[in-house]
Protein backbone atom coordinates (compact mmCIF):
# COMPACT_ATOMS: atom_id res chain seq x y z
CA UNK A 1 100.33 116.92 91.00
CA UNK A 2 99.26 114.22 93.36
CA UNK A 3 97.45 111.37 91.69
CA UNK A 4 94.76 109.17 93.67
CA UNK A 5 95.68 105.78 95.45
CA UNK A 6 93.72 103.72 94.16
CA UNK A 7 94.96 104.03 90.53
CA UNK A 8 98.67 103.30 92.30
CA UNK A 9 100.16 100.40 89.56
CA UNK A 10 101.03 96.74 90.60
CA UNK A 11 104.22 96.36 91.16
CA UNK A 12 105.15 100.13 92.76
CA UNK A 13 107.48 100.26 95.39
CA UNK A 14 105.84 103.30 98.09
CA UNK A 15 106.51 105.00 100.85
CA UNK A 16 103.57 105.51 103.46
CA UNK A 17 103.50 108.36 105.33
CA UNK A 18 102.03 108.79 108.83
CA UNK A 19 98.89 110.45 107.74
CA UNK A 20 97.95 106.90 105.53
CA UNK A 21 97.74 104.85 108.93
CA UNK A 22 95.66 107.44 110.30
CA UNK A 23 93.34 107.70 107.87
CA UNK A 24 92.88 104.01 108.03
CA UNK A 25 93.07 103.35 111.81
CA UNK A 26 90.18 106.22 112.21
CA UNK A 27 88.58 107.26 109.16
CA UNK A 28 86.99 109.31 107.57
CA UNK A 29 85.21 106.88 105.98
CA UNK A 30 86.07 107.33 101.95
CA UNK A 31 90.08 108.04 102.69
CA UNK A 32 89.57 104.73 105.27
CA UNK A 33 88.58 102.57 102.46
CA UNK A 34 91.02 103.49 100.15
CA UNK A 35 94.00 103.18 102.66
CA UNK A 36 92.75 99.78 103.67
CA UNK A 37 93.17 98.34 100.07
CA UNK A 38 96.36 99.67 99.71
CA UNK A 39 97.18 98.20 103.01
CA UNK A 40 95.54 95.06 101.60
CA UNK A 41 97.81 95.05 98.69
CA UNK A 42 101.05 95.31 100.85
CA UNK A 43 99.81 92.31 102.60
CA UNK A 44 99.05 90.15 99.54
CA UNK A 45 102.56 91.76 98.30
CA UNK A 46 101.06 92.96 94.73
CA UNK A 47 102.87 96.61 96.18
CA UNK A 48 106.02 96.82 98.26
CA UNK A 49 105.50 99.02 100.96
CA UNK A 50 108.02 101.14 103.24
CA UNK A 51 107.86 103.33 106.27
CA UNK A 52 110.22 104.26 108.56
CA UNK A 53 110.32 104.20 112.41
CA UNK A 54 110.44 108.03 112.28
CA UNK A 55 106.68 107.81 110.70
CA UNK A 56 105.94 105.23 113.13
CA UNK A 57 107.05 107.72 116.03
CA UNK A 58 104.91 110.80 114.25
CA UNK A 59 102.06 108.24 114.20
CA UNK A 60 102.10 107.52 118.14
CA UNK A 61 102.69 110.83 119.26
CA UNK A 62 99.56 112.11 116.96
CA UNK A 63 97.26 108.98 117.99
CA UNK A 64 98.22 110.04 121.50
CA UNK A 65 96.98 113.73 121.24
CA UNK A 66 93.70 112.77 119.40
CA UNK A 67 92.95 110.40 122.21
CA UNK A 68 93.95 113.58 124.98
CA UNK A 69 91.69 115.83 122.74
CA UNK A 70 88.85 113.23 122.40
CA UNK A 71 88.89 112.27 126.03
CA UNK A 72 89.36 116.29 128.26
CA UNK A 73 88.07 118.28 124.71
CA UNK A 74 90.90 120.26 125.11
CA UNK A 75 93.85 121.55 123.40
CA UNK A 76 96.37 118.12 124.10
CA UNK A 77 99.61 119.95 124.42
CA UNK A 78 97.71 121.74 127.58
CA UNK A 79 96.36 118.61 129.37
CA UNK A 80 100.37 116.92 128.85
CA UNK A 81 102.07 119.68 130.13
CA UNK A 82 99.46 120.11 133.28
CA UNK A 83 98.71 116.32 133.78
CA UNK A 84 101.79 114.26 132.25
CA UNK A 85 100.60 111.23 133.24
CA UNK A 86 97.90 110.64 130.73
CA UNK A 87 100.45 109.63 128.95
CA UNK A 88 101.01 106.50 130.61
CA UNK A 89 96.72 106.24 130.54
CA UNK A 90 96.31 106.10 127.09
CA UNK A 91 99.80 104.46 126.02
CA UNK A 92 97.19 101.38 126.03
CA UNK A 93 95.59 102.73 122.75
CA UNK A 94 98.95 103.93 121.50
CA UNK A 95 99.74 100.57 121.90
CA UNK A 96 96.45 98.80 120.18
CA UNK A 97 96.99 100.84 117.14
CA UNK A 98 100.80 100.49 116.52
CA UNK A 99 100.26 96.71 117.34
CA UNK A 100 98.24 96.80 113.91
CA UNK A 101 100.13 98.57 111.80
CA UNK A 102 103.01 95.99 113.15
CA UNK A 103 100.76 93.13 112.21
CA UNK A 104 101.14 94.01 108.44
CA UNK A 105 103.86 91.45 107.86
CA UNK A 106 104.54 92.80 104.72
CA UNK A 107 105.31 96.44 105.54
CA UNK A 108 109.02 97.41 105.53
CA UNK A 109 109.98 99.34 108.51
CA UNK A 110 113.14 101.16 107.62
CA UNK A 111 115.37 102.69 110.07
CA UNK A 112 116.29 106.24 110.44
CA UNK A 113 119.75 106.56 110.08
CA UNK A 114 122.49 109.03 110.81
CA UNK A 115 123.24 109.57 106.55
CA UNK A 116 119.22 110.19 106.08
CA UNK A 117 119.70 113.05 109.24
CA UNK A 118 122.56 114.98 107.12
CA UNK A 119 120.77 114.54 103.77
CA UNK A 120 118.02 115.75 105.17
CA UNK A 121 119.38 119.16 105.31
CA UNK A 122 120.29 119.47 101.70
CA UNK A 123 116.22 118.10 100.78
CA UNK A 124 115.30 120.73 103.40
CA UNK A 125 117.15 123.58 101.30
CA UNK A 126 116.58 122.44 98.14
CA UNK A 127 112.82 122.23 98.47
CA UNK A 128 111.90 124.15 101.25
CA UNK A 129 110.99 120.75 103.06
CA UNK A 130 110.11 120.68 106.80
CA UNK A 131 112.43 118.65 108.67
CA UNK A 132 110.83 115.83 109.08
CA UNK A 133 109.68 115.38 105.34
CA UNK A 134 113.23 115.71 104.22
CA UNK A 135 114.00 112.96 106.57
CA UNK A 136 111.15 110.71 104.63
CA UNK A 137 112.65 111.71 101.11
CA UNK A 138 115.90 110.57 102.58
CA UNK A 139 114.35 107.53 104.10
CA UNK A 140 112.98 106.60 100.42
CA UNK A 141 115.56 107.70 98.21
CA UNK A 142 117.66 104.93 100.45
CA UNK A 143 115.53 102.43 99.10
CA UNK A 144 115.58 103.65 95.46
CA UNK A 145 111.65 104.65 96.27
CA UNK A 146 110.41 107.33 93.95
CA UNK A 147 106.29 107.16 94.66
CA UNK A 148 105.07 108.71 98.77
CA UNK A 149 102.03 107.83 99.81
CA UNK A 150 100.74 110.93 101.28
CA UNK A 151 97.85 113.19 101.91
CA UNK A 152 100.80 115.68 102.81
CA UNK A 153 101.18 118.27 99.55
CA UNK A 154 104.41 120.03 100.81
CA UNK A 155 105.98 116.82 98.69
CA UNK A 156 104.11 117.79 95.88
CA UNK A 157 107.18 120.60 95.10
CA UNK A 158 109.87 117.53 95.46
CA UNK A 159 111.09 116.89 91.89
CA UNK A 160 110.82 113.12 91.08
CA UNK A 161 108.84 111.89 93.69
CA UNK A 162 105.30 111.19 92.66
CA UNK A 163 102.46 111.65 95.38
CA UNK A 164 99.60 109.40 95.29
CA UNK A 165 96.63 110.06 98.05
CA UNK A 166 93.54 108.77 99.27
CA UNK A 167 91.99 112.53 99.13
């Protein structure tokens, strides 16, 4: 059972999911708020705060389709594979909002390594994980991180890991 952020203990050691910088790079408001305190906290280093470049990649590609969607109000998988080079058009906004997650000094960006690929598999049997959230439990368990940071409730069914959201 997933508890909310902002009762997350000073001190924790987290692991921030992709769906935490969106909710603070574009709302909704409430979930915004809440993601930008816990943001805050990294910064001032009262939490120590992880992600990995694989989150950082998932957080690109889905900033990129919301700005397709927003822009031709279309499905964005249709506009890339007809018009590929909006890609290179909105890259600038990719850009802008990966330049401020960056700018959080005190974020850990963790690499994605060949060992967290091949655990991955076992996470993805044990639990039932989709790939890329058995990569993340991987990714944590590297760092000896037991709490996620997630709107994401697939991780909810992930003995030992704790889920705190902004929801």
């Amino acid at each position: 059972m997933a508890k909310h952020l902002a009762a997350i203990p000073k001190g924790s050691i987290v692991f921030l999911d992709a769906n935490i910088f969106h909710f603070y790079l574009r709302g909704p408001k409430e979930p915004q708020k809440v993601c930008m305190a816990l943001l805050e906290r990294i910064e001032g280093r009262e939490i120590t705060g992880y992600t990995s470049t694989l989150v950082l990649d998932e957080l690109m590609y889905k900033i990129l389709l919301k700005k397709i969607e927003e822009k031709y109000r279309k499905n964005p998988l249709t506009i890339l594979q007809k018009t590929p080079e909006v890609i290179g058009a909105h890259s600038p906004e990719v850009r802008n909002a990966l330049d401020i997650v960056l700018g959080i000094e005190a974020l850990n960006v963790l690499a994605v390594e060949r060992h967290h690929i091949e655990e991955a598999v076992e996470y993805m049997q044990k639990y039932s994980t989709l790939p890329r959230d058995a990569v993340h439990i991987s990714v944590m368990r590297s760092v000896g991180c037991a709490d996620i940071i997630s709107a994401d409730t697939d991780f909810d069914k992930v003995v030992d890991i704790n889920r705190w959201t902004p929801l």
